[in-house]
N, C-alpha and C. Protein backbone atom coordinates (compact mmCIF):
# COMPACT_ATOMS: atom_id res chain seq x y z
N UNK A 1 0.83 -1.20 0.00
CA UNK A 1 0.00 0.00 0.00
C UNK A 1 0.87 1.26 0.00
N UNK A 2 1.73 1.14 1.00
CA UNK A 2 2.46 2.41 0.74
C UNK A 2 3.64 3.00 -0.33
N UNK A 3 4.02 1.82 -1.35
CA UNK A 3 4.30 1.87 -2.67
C UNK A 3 3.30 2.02 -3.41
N UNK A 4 1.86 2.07 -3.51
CA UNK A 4 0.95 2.40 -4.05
C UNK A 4 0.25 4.12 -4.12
N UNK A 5 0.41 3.97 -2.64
CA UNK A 5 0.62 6.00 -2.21
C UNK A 5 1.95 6.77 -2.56
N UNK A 6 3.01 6.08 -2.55
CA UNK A 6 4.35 6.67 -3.47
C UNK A 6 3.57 7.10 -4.69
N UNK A 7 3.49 6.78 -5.76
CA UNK A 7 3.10 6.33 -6.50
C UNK A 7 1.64 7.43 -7.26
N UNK A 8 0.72 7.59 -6.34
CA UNK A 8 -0.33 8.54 -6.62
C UNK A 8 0.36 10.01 -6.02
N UNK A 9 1.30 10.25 -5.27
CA UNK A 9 1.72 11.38 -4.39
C UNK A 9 2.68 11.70 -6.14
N UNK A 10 3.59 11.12 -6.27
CA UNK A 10 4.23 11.42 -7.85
C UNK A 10 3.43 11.63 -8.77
N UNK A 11 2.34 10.68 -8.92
CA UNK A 11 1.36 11.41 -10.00
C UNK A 11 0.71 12.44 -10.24
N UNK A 12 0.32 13.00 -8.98
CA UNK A 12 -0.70 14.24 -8.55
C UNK A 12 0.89 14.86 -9.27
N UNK A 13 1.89 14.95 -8.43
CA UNK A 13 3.14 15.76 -8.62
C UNK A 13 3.13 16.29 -10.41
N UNK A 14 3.01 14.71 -11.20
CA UNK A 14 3.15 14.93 -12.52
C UNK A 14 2.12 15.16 -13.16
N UNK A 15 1.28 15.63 -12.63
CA UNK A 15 -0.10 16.39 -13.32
C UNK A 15 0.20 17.59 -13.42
N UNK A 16 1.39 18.12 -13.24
CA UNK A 16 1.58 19.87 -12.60
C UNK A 16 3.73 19.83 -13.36
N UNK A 17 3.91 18.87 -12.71
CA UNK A 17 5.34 19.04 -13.47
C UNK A 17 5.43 18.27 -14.74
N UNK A 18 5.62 18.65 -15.88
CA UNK A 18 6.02 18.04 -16.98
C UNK A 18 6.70 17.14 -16.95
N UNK A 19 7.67 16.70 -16.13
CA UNK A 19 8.48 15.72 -16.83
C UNK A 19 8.11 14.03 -16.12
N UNK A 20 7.15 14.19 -15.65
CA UNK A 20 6.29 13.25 -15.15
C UNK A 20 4.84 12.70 -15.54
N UNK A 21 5.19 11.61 -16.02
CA UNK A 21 3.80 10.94 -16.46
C UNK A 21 2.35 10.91 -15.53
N UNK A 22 2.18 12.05 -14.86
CA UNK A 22 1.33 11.92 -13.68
C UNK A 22 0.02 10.98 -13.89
N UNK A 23 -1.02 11.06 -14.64
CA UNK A 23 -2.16 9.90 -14.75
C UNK A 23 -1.73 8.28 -14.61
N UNK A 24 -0.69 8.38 -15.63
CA UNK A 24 0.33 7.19 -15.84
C UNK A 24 0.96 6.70 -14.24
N UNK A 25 1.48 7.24 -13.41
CA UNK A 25 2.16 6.41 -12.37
C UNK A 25 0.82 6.65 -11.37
N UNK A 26 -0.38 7.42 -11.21
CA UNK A 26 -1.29 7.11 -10.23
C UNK A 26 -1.78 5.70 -10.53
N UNK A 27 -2.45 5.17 -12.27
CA UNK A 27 -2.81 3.86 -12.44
C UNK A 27 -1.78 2.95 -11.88
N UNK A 28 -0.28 3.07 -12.31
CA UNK A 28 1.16 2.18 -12.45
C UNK A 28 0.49 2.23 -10.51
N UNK A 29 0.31 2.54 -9.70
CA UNK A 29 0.16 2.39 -8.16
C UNK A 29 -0.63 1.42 -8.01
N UNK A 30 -2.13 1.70 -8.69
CA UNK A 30 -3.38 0.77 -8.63
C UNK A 30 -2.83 -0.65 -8.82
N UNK A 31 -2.54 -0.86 -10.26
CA UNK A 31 -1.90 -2.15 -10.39
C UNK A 31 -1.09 -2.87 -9.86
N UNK A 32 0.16 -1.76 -8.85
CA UNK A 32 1.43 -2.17 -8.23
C UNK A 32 0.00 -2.93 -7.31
N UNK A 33 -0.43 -1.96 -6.67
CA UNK A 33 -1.48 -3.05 -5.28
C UNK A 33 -1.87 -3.75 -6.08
N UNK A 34 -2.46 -4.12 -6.74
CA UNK A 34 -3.41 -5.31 -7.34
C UNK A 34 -2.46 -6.46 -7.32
N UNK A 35 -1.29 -6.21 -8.00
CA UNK A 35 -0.61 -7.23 -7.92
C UNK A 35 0.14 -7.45 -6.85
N UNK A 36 0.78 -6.82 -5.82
CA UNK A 36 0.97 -7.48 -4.42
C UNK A 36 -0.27 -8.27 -3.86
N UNK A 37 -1.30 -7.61 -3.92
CA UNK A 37 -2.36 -8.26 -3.04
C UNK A 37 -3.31 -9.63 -3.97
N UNK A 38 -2.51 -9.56 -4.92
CA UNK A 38 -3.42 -10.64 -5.86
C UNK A 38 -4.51 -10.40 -6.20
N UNK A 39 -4.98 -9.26 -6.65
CA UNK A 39 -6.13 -8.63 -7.07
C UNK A 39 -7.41 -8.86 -6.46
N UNK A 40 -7.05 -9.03 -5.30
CA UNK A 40 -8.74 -9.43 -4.54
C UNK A 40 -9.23 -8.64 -3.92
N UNK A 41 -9.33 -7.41 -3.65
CA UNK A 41 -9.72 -6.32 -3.63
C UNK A 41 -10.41 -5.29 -4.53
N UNK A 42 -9.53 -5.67 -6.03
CA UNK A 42 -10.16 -4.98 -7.21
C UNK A 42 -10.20 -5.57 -8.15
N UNK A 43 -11.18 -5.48 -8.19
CA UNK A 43 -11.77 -6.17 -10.22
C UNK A 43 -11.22 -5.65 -11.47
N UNK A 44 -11.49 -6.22 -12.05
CA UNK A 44 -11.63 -5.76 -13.56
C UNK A 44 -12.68 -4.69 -14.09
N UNK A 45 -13.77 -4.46 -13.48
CA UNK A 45 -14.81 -3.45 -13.68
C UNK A 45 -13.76 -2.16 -13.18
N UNK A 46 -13.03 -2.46 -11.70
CA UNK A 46 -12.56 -1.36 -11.52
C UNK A 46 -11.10 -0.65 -12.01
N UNK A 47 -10.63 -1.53 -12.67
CA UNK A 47 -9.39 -1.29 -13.40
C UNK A 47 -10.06 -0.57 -14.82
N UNK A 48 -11.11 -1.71 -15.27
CA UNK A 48 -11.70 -0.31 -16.53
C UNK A 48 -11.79 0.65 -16.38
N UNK A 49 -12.44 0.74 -15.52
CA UNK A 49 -12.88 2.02 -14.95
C UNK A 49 -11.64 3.23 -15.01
N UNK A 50 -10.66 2.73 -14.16
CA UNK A 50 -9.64 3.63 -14.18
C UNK A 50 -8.78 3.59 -15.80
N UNK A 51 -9.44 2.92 -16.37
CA UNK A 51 -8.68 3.06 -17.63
C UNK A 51 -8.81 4.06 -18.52
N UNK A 52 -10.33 4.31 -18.25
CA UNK A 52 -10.92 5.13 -18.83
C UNK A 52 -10.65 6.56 -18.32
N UNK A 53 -10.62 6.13 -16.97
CA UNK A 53 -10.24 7.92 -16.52
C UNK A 53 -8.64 8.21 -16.77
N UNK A 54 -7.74 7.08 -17.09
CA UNK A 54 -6.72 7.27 -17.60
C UNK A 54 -6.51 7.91 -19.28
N UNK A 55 -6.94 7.65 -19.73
CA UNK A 55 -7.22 7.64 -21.22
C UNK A 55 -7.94 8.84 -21.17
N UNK A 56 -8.51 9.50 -20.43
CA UNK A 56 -9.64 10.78 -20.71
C UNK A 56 -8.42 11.60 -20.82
N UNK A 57 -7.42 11.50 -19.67
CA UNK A 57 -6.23 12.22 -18.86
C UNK A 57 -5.71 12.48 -19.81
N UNK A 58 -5.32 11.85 -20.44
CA UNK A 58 -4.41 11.53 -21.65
C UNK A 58 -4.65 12.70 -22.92
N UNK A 59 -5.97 12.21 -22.80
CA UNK A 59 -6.70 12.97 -24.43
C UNK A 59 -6.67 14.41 -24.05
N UNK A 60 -7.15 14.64 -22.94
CA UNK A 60 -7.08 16.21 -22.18
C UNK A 60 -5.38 16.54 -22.82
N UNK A 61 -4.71 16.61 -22.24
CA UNK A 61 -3.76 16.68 -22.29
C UNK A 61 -3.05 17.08 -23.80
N UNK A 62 -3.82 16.43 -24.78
CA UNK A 62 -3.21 16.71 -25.84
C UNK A 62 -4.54 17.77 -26.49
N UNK A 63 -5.81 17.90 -26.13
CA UNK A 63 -6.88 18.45 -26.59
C UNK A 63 -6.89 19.71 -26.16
N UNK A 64 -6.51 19.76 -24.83
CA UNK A 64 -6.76 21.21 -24.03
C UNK A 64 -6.39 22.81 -24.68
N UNK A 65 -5.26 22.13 -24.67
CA UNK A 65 -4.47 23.69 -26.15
C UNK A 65 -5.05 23.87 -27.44
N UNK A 66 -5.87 23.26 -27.87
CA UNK A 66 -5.95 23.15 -29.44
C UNK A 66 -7.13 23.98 -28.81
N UNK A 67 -8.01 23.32 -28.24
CA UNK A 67 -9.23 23.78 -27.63
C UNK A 67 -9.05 25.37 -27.21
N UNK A 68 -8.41 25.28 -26.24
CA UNK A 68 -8.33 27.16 -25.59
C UNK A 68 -8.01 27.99 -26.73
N UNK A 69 -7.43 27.28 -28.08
CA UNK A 69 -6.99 27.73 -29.37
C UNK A 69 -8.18 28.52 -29.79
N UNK A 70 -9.45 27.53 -30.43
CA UNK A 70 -10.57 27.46 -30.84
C UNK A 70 -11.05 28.62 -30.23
N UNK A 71 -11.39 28.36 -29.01
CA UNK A 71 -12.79 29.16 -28.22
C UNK A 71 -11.91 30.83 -28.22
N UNK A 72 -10.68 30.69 -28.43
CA UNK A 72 -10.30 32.45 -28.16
C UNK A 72 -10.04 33.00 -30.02
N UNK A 73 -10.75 32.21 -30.53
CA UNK A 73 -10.67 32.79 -32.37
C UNK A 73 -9.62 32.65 -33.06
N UNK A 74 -8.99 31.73 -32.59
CA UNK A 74 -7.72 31.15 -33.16
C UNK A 74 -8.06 30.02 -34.30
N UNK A 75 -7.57 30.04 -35.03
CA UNK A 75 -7.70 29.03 -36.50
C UNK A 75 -7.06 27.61 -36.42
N UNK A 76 -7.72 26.58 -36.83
CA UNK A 76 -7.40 25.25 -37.24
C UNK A 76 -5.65 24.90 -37.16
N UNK A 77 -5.31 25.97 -38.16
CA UNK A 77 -3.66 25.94 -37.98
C UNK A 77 -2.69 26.22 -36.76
N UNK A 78 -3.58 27.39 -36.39
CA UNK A 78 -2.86 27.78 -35.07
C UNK A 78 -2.95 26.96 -33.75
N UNK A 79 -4.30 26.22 -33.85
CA UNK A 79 -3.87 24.57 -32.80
C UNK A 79 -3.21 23.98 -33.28
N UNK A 80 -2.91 23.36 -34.42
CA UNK A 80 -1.99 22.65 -34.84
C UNK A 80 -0.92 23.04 -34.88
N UNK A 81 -0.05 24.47 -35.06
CA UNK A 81 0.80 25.52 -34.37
C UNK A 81 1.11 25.57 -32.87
N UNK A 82 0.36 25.37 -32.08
CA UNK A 82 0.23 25.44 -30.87
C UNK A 82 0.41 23.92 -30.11
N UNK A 83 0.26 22.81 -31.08
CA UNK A 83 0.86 21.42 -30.88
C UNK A 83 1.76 21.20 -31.27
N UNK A 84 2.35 21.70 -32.05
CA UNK A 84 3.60 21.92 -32.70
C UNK A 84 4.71 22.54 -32.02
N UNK A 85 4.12 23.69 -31.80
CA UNK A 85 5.44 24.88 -30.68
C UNK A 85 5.30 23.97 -29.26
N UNK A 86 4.56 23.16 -28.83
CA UNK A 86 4.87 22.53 -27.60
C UNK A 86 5.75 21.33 -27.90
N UNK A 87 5.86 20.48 -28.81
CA UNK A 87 6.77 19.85 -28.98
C UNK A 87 8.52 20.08 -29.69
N UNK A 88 8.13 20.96 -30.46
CA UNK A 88 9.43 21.47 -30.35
C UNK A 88 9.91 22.40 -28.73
N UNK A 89 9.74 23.07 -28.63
CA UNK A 89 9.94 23.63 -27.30
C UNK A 89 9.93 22.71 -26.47
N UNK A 90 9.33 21.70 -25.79
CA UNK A 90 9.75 20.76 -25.17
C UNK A 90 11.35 20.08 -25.54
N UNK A 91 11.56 19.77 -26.71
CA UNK A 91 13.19 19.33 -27.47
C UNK A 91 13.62 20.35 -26.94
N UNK A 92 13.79 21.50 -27.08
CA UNK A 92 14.51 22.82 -26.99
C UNK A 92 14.32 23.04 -24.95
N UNK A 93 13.19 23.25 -24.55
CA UNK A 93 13.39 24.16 -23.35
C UNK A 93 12.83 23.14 -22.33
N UNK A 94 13.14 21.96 -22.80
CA UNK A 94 12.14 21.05 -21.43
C UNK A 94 11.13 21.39 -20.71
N UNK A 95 10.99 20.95 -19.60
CA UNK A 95 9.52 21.30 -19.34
C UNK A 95 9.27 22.46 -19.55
N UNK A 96 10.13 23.83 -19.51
CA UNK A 96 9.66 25.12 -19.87
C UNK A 96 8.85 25.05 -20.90
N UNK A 97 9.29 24.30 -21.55
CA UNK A 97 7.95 24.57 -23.42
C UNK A 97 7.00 24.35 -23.26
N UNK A 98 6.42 23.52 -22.33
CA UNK A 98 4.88 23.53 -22.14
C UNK A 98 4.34 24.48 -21.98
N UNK A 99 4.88 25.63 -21.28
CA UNK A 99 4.27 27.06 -21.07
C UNK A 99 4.50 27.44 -22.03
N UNK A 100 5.75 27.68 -22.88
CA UNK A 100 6.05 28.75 -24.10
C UNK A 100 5.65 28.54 -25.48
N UNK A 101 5.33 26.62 -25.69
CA UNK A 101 5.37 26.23 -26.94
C UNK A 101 4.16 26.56 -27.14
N UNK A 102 3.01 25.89 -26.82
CA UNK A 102 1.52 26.13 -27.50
C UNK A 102 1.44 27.70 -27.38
N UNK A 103 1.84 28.69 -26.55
CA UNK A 103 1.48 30.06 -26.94
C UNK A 103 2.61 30.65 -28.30
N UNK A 104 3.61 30.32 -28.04
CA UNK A 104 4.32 30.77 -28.96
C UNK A 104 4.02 30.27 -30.37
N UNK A 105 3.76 28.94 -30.43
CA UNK A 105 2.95 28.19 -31.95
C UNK A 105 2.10 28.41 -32.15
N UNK A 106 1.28 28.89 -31.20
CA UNK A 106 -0.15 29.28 -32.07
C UNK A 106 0.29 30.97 -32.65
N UNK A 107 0.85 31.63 -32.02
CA UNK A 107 1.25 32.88 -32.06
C UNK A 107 1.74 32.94 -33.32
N UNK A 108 2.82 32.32 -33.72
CA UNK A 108 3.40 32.01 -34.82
C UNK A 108 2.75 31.93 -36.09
N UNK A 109 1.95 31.01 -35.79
CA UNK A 109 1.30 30.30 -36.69
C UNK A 109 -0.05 31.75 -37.49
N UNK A 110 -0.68 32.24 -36.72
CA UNK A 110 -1.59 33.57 -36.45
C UNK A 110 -0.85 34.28 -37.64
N UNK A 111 0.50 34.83 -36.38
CA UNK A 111 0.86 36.09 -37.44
C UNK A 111 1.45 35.58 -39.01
N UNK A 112 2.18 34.45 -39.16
CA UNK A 112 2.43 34.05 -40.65
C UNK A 112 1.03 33.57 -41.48
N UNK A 113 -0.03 33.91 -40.81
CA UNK A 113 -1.49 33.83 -41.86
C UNK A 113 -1.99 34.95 -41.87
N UNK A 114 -1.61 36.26 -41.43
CA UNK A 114 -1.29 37.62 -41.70
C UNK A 114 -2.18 38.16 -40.94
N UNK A 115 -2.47 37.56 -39.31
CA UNK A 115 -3.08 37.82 -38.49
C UNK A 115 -2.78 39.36 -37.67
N UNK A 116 -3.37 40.14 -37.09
CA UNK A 116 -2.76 41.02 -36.74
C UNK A 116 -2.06 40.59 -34.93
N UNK A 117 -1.01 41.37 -34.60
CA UNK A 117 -0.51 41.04 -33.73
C UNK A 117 -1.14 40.68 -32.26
N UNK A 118 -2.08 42.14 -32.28
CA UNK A 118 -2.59 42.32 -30.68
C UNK A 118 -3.25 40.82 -30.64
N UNK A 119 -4.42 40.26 -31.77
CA UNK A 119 -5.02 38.93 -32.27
C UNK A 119 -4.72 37.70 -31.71
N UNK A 120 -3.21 37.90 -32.44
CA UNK A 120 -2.44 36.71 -32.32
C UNK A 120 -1.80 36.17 -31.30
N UNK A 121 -1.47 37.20 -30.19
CA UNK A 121 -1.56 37.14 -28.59
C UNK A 121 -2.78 37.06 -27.86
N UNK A 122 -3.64 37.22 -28.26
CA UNK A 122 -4.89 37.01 -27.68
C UNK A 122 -4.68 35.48 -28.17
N UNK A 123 -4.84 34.91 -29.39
CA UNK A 123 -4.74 33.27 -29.17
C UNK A 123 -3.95 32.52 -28.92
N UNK A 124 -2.78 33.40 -28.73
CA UNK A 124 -1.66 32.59 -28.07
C UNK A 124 -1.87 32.84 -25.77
N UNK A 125 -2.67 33.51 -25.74
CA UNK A 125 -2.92 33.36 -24.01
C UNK A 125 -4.11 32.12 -24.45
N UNK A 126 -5.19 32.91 -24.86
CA UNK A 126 -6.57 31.22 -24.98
C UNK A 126 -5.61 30.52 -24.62
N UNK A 127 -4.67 29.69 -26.09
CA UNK A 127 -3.83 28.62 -25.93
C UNK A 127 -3.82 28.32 -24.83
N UNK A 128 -2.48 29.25 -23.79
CA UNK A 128 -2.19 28.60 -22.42
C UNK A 128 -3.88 28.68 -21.95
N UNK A 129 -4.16 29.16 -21.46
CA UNK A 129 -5.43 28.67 -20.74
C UNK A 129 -6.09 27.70 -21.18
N UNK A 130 -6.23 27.62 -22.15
CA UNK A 130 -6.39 25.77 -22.73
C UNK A 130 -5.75 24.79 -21.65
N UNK A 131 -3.86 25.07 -22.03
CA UNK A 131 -3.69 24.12 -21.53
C UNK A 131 -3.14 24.12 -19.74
N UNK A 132 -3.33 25.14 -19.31
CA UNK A 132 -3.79 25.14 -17.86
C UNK A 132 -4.93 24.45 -17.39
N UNK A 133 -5.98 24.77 -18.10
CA UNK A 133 -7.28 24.68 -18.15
C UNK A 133 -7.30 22.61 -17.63
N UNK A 134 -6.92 22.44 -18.63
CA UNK A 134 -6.46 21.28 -18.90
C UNK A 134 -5.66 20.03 -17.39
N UNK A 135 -4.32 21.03 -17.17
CA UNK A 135 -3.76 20.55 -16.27
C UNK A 135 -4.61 20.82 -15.12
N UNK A 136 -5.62 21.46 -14.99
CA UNK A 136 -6.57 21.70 -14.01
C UNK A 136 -7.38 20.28 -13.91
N UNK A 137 -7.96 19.70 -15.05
CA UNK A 137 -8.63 18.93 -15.56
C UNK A 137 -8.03 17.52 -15.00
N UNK A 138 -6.62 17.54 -15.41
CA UNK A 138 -5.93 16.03 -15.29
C UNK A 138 -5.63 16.05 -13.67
N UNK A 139 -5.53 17.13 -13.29
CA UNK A 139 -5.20 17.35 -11.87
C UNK A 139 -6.92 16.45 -10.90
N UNK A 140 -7.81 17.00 -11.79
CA UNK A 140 -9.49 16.57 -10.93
C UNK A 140 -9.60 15.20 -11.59
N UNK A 141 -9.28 14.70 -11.89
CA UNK A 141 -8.96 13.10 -12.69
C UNK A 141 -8.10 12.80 -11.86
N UNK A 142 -7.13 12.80 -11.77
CA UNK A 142 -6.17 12.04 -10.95
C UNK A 142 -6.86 11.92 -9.50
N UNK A 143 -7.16 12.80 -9.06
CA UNK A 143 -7.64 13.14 -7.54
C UNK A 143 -8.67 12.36 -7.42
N UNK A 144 -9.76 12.18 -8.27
CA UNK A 144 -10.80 11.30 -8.34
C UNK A 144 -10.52 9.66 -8.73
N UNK A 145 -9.34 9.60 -9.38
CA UNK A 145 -8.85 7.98 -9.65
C UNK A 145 -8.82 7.32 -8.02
N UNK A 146 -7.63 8.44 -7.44
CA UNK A 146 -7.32 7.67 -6.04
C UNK A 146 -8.21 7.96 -4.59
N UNK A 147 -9.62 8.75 -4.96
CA UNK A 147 -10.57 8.52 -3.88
C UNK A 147 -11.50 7.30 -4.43
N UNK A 148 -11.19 7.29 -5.60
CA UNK A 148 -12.01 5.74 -6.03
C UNK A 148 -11.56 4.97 -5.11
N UNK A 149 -10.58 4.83 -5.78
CA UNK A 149 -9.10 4.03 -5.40
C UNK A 149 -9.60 3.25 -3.69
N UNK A 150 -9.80 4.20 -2.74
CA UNK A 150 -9.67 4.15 -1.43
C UNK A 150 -11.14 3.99 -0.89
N UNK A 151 -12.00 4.52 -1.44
CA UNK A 151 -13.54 3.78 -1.12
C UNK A 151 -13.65 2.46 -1.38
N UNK A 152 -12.75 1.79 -2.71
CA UNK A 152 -12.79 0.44 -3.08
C UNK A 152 -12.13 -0.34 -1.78
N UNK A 153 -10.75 -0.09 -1.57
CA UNK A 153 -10.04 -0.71 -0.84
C UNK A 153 -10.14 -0.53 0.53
N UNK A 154 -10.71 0.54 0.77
CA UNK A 154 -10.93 0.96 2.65
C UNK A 154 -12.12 0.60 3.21
């Protein structure tokens, strides 16, 4: 159990720090217990279960920026700009690029479609708030995996 709480305490952690698979090592906990304890505590209904809220985590994560893209009048390209400047910037500035890439790519992306500037900072903040928005999101997912988690097992 208490390699299992390691485990969700790092994940919550990596819902917030980049260089941590946070959804990823709260499940990697579930399973660590399942398999010390020989899964007799938790089912298979409840491992779906968390699969799914794993997998939502996931999709957030890559949706959130494109999204905050959208809703602040930012164009098709400029999410895809804004998925773009986060992965390069990640190569380039490590976890820093998560903050700089999706604003700076969508930004990018804006003004080389002959967007005007003030505009193009306006969809390059949406962006981050997308993907804040987001890490907000994976943050209330994770938190809800491991009170599952503990109504099941407690």
């Amino acid at each position: 159990m208490i390699l299992a709480i390691i485990l969700f305490v790092v994940g919550l952690a990596g819902t917030v720090l980049p260089v941590l698979p946070g959804p990823v090592l709260i499940y990697a906990g579930m399973v660590l217990y399942g398999v010390m304890t020989g899964f007799v505590r938790l089912g298979a209904a409840f491992y779906v279960l968390q699969g799914i809220a794993l997998g939502a985590a996931i999709v957030i994560d890559y949706v959130a920026a494109a999204a905050g893209t959208k809703l602040s009048g930012g164009s098709r390209q400029a999410a895809i700009g804004a998925v773009f400047g986060t992965i390069v910037a990640l190569v380039f500035l490590g976890p820093l690029g998560l903050v700089i890439g999706p604003f700076a790519g969508a930004v990018a992306v804006e003004l080389l479609r002959g967007v005007d500037a003030g505009r193009a900072i306006r969809v390059g903040f949406g962006t981050l708030m997308g993907a804040i928005g987001g890490t907000l999101l994976k943050l209330l997912i994770g938190g809800a995996m491991i009170v599952y988690f503990f109504v099941e097992v407690l």
